[in-house]
C-alpha atoms as a PDB file:
ATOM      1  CA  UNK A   1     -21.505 -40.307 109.950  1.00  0.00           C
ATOM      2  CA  UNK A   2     -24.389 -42.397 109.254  1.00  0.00           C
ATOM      3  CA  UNK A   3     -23.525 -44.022 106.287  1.00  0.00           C
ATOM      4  CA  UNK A   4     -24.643 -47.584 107.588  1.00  0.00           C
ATOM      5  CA  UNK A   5     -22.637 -44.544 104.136  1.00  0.00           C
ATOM      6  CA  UNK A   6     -27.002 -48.398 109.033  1.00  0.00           C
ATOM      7  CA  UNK A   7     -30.698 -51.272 109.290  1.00  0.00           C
ATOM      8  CA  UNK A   8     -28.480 -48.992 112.040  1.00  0.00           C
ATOM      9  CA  UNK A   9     -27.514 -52.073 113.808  1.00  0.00           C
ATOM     10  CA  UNK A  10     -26.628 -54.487 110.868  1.00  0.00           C
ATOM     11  CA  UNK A  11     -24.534 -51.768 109.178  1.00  0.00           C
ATOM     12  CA  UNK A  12     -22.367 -54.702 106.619  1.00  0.00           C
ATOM     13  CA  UNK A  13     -23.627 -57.491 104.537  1.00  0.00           C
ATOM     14  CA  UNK A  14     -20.992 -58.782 103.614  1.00  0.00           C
ATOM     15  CA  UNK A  15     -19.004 -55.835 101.987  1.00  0.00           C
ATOM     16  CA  UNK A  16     -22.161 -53.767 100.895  1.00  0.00           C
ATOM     17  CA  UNK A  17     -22.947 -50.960 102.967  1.00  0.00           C
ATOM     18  CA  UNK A  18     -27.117 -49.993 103.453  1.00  0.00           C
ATOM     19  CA  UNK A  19     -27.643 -46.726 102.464  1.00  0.00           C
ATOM     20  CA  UNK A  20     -31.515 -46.482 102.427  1.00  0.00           C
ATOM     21  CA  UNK A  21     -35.026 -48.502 102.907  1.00  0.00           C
ATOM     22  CA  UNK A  22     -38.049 -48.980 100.639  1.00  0.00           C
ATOM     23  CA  UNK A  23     -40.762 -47.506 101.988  1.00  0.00           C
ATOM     24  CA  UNK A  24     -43.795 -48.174  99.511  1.00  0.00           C
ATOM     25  CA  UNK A  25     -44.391 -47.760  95.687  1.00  0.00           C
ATOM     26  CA  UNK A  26     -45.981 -44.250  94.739  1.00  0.00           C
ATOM     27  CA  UNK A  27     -47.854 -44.367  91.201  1.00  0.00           C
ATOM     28  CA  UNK A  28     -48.578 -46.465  88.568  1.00  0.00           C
ATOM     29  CA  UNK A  29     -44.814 -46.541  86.918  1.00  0.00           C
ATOM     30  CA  UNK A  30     -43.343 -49.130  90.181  1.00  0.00           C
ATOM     31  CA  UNK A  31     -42.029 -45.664  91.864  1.00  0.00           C
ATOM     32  CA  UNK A  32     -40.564 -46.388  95.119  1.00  0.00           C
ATOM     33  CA  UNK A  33     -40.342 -44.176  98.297  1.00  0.00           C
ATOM     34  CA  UNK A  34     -37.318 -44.371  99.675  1.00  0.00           C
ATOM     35  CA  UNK A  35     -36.135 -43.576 103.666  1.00  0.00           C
ATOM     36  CA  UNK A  36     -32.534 -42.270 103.147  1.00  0.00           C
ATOM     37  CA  UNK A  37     -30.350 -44.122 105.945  1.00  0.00           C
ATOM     38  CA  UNK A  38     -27.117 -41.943 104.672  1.00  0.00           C
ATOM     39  CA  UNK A  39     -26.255 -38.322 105.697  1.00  0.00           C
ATOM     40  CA  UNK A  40     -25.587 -38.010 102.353  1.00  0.00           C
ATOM     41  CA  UNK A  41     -29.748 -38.206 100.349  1.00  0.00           C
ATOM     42  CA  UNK A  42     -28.147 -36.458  97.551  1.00  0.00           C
ATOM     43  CA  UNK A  43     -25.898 -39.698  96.530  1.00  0.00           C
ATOM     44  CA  UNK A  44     -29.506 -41.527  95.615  1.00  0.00           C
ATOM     45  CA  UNK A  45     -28.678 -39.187  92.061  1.00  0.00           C
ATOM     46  CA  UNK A  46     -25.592 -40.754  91.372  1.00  0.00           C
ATOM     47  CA  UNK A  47     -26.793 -44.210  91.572  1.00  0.00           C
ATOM     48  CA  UNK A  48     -26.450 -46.663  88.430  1.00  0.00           C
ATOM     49  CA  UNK A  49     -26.944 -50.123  89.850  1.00  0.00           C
ATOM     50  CA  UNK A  50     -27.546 -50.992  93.834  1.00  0.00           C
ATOM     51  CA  UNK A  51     -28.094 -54.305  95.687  1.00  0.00           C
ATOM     52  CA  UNK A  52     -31.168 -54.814  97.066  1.00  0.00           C
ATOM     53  CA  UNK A  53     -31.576 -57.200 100.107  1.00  0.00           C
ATOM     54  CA  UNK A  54     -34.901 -57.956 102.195  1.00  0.00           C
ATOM     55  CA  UNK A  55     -35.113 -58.280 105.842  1.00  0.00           C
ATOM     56  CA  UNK A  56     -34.331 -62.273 104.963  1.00  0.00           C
ATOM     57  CA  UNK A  57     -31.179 -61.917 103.250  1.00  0.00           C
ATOM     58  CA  UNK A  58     -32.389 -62.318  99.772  1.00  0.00           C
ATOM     59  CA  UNK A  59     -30.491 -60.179  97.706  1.00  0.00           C
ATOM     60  CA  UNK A  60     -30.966 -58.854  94.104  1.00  0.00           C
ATOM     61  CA  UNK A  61     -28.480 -56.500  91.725  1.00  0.00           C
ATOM     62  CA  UNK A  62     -30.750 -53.770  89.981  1.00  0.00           C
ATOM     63  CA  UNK A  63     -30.359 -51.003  87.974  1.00  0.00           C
ATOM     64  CA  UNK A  64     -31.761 -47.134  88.556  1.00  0.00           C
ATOM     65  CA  UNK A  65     -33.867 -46.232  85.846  1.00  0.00           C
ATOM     66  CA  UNK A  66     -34.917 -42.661  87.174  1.00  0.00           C
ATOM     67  CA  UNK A  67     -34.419 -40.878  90.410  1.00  0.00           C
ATOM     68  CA  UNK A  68     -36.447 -37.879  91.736  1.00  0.00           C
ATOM     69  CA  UNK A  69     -36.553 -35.940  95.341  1.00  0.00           C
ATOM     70  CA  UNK A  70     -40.079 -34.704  96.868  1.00  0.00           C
ATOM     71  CA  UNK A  71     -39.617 -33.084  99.762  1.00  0.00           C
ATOM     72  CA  UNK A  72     -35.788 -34.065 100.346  1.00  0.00           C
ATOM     73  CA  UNK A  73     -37.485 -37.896 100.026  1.00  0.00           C
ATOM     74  CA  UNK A  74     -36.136 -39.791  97.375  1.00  0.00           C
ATOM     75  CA  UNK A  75     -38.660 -41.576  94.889  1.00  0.00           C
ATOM     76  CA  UNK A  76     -35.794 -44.401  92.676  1.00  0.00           C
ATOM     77  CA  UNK A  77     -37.556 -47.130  90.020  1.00  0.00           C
ATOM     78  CA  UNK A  78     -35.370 -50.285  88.807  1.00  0.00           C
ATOM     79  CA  UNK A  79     -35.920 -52.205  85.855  1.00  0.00           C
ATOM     80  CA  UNK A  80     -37.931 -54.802  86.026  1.00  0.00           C
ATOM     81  CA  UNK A  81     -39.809 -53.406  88.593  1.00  0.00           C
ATOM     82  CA  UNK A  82     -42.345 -50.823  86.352  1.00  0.00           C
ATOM     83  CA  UNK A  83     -46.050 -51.535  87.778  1.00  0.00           C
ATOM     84  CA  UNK A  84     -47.255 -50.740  91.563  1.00  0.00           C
ATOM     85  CA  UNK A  85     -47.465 -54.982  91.864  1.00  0.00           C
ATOM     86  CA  UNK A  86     -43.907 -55.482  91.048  1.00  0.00           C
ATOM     87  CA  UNK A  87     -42.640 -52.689  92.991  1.00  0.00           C
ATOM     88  CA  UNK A  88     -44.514 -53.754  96.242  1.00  0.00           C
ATOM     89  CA  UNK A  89     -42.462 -56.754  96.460  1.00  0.00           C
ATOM     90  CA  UNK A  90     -39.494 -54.834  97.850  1.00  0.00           C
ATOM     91  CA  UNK A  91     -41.252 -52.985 100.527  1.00  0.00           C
ATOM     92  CA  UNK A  92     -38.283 -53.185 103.271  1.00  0.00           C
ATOM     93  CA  UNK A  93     -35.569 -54.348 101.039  1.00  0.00           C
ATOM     94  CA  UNK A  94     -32.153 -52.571 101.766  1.00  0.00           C
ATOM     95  CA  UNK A  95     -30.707 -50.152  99.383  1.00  0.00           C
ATOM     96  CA  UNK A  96     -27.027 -51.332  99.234  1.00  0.00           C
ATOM     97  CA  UNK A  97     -24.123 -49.819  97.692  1.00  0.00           C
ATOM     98  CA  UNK A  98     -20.372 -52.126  97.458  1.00  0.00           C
ATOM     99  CA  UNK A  99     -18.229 -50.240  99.910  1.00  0.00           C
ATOM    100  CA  UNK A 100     -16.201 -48.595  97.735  1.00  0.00           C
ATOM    101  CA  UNK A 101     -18.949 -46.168  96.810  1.00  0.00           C
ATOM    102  CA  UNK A 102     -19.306 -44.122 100.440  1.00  0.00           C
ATOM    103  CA  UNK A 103     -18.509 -41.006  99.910  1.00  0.00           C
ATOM    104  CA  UNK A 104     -15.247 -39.544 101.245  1.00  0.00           C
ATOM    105  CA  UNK A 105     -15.019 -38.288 104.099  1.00  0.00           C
ATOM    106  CA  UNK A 106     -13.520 -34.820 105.903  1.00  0.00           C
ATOM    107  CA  UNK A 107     -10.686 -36.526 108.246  1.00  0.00           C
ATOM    108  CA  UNK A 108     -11.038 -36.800 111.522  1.00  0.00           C
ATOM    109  CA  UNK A 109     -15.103 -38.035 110.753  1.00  0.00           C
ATOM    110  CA  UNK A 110     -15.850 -41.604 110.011  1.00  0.00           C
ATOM    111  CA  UNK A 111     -18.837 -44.157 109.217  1.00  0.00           C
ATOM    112  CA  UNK A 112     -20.513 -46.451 112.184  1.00  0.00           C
ATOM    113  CA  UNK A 113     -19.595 -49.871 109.960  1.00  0.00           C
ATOM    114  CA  UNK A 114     -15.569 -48.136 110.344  1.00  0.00           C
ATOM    115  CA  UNK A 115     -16.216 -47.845 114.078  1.00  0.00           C
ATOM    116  CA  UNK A 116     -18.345 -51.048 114.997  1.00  0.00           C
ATOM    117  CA  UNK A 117     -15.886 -53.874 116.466  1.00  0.00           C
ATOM    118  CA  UNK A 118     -13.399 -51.565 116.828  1.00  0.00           C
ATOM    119  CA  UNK A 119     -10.923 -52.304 119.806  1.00  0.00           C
ATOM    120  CA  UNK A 120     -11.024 -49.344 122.967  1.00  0.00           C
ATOM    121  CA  UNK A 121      -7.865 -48.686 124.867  1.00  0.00           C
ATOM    122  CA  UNK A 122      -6.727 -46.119 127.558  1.00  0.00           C
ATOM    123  CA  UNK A 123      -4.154 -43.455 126.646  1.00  0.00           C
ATOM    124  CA  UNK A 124      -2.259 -45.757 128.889  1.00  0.00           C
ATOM    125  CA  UNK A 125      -2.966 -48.783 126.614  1.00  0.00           C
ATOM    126  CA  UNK A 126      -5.191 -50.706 128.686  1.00  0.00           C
ATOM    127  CA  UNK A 127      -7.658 -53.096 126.635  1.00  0.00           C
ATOM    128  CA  UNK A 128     -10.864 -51.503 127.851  1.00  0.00           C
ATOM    129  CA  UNK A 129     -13.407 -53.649 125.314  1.00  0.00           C
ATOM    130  CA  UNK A 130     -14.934 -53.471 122.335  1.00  0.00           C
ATOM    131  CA  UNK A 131     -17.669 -51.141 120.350  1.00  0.00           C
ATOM    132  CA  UNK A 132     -20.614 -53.086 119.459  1.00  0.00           C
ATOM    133  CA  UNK A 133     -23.278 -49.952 118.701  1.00  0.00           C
ATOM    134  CA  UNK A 134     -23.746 -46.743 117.732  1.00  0.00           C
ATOM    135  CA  UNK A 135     -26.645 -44.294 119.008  1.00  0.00           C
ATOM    136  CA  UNK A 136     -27.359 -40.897 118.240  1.00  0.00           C
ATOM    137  CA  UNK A 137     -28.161 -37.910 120.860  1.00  0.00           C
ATOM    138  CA  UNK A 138     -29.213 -34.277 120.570  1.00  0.00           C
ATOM    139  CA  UNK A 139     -25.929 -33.494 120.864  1.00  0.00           C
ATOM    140  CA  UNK A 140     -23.516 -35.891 119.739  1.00  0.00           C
ATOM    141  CA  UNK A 141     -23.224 -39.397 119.167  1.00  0.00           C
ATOM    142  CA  UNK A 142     -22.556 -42.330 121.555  1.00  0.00           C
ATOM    143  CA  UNK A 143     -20.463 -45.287 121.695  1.00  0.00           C
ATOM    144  CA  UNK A 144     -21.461 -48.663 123.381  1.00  0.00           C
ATOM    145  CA  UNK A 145     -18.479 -50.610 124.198  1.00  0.00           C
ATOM    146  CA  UNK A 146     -18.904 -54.103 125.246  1.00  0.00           C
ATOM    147  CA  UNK A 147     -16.372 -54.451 128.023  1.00  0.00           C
ATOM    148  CA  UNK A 148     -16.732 -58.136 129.511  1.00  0.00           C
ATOM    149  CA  UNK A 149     -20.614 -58.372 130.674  1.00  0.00           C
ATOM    150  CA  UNK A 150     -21.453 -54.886 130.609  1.00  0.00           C
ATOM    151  CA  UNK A 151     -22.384 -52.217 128.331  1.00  0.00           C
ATOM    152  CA  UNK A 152     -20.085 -48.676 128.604  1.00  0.00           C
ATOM    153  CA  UNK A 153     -21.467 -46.038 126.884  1.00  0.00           C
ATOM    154  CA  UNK A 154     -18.644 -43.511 125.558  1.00  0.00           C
ATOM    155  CA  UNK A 155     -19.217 -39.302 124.634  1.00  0.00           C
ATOM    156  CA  UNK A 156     -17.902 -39.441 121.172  1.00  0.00           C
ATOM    157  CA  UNK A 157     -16.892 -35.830 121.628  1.00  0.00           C
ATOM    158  CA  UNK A 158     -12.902 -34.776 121.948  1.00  0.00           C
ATOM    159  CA  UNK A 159     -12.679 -34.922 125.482  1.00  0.00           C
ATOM    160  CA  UNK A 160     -13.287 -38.593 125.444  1.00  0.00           C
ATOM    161  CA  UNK A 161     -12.553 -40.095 121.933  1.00  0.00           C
ATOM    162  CA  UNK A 162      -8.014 -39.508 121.667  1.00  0.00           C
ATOM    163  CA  UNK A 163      -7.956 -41.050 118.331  1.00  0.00           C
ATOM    164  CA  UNK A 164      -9.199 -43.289 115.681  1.00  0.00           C
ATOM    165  CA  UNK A 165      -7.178 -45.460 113.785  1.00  0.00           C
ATOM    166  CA  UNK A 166      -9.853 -47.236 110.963  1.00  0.00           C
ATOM    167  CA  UNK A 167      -6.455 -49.154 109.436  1.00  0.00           C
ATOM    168  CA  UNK A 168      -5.947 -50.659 112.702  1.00  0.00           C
ATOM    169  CA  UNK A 169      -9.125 -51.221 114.207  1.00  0.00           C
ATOM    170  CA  UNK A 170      -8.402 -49.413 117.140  1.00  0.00           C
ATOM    171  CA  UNK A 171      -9.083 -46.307 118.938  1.00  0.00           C
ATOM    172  CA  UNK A 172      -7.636 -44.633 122.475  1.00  0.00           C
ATOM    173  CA  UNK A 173     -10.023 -42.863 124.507  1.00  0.00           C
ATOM    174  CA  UNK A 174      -9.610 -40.935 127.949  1.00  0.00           C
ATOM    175  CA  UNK A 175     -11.202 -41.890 130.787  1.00  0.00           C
ATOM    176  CA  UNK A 176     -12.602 -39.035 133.222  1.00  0.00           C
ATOM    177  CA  UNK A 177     -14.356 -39.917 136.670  1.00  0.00           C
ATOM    178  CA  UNK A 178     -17.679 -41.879 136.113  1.00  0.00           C
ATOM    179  CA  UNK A 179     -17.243 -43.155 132.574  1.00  0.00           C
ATOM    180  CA  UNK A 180     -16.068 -46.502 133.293  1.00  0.00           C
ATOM    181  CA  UNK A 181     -19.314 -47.060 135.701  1.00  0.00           C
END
């Protein structure tokens, strides 16, 4: 799951996890479009006070004064932030939420900040390396393990992925012809 609940590749600052992006303000009230980075928009209603944190690392504590969808796209205001001016100073802050807040999961499914540095090992317990990213495809998503100098890019599908243990940091895959190339 996406919930970065990821920007995709900086998924933790510190123990907040991004959840969405301002886009622009919308009206005169300091409205702000939001892009959802969450596979779960719907949380944006539950929200009572967020971190926001710009592309530099400056990061603010706000509170949601109203939330509203158009389109699936959520619109959120904060206080302090009520005039189109005021509200254009946060174009590409990071909606954050403390970690705590993801919501739970279905097992066997987990978030890309529980999977990034996560240790890879054969069935046979062979370090293999380490996974640094997290891509998606048409039909599933990918793994890239770091393994020494080069980049392996793992199926997460059952054939490959054996198990995930998020406790442990660790997970087992199998390795089938070609994978390892």
């Amino acid at each position: 799951m996406k919930e970065y609940d990821v920007p995709v590749l900086n998924a933790i600052s510190g123990m907040l996890i991004t959840i969405g992006k301002v886009l622009k303000p919308f009206g005169l009230k300091g409205e702000l479009k939001i892009e959802a980075l969450t596979d779960f928009p719907e949380r944006f209603k539950e929200l009572g006070r967020v971190s926001l944190v710009s592309p530099a690392g400056k990061e603010l504590s706000c509170t949601v004064t109203s939330v509203r969808y158009a389109n699936g796209v959520p619109f959120l205001t904060f206080s302090g932030y009520d005039s189109p001016e005021k509200a254009k100073t946060l174009n590409g802050w990071f909606v954050k939420v403390p970690r705590e807040e993801v919501v739970p999961l279905q097992e066997g499914s987990y978030y890309w900040f529980e999977l990034i540095g996560m240790e890879v090992f054969s069935e046979e317990g062979e370090t293999l390396g380490t996974i640094t990213d997290i891509f998606e495809t048409g039909s599933n998503d990918v793994y890239v393990m770091k393994r020494g100098g080069q980049e392996v890019y793992l199926p997460a599908t059952r054939e490959i992925i054996k198990q995930v243990d998020v406790a442990a940091k660790k997970m087992v895959i199998h390795i089938v012809d070609g994978l390892m190339e």
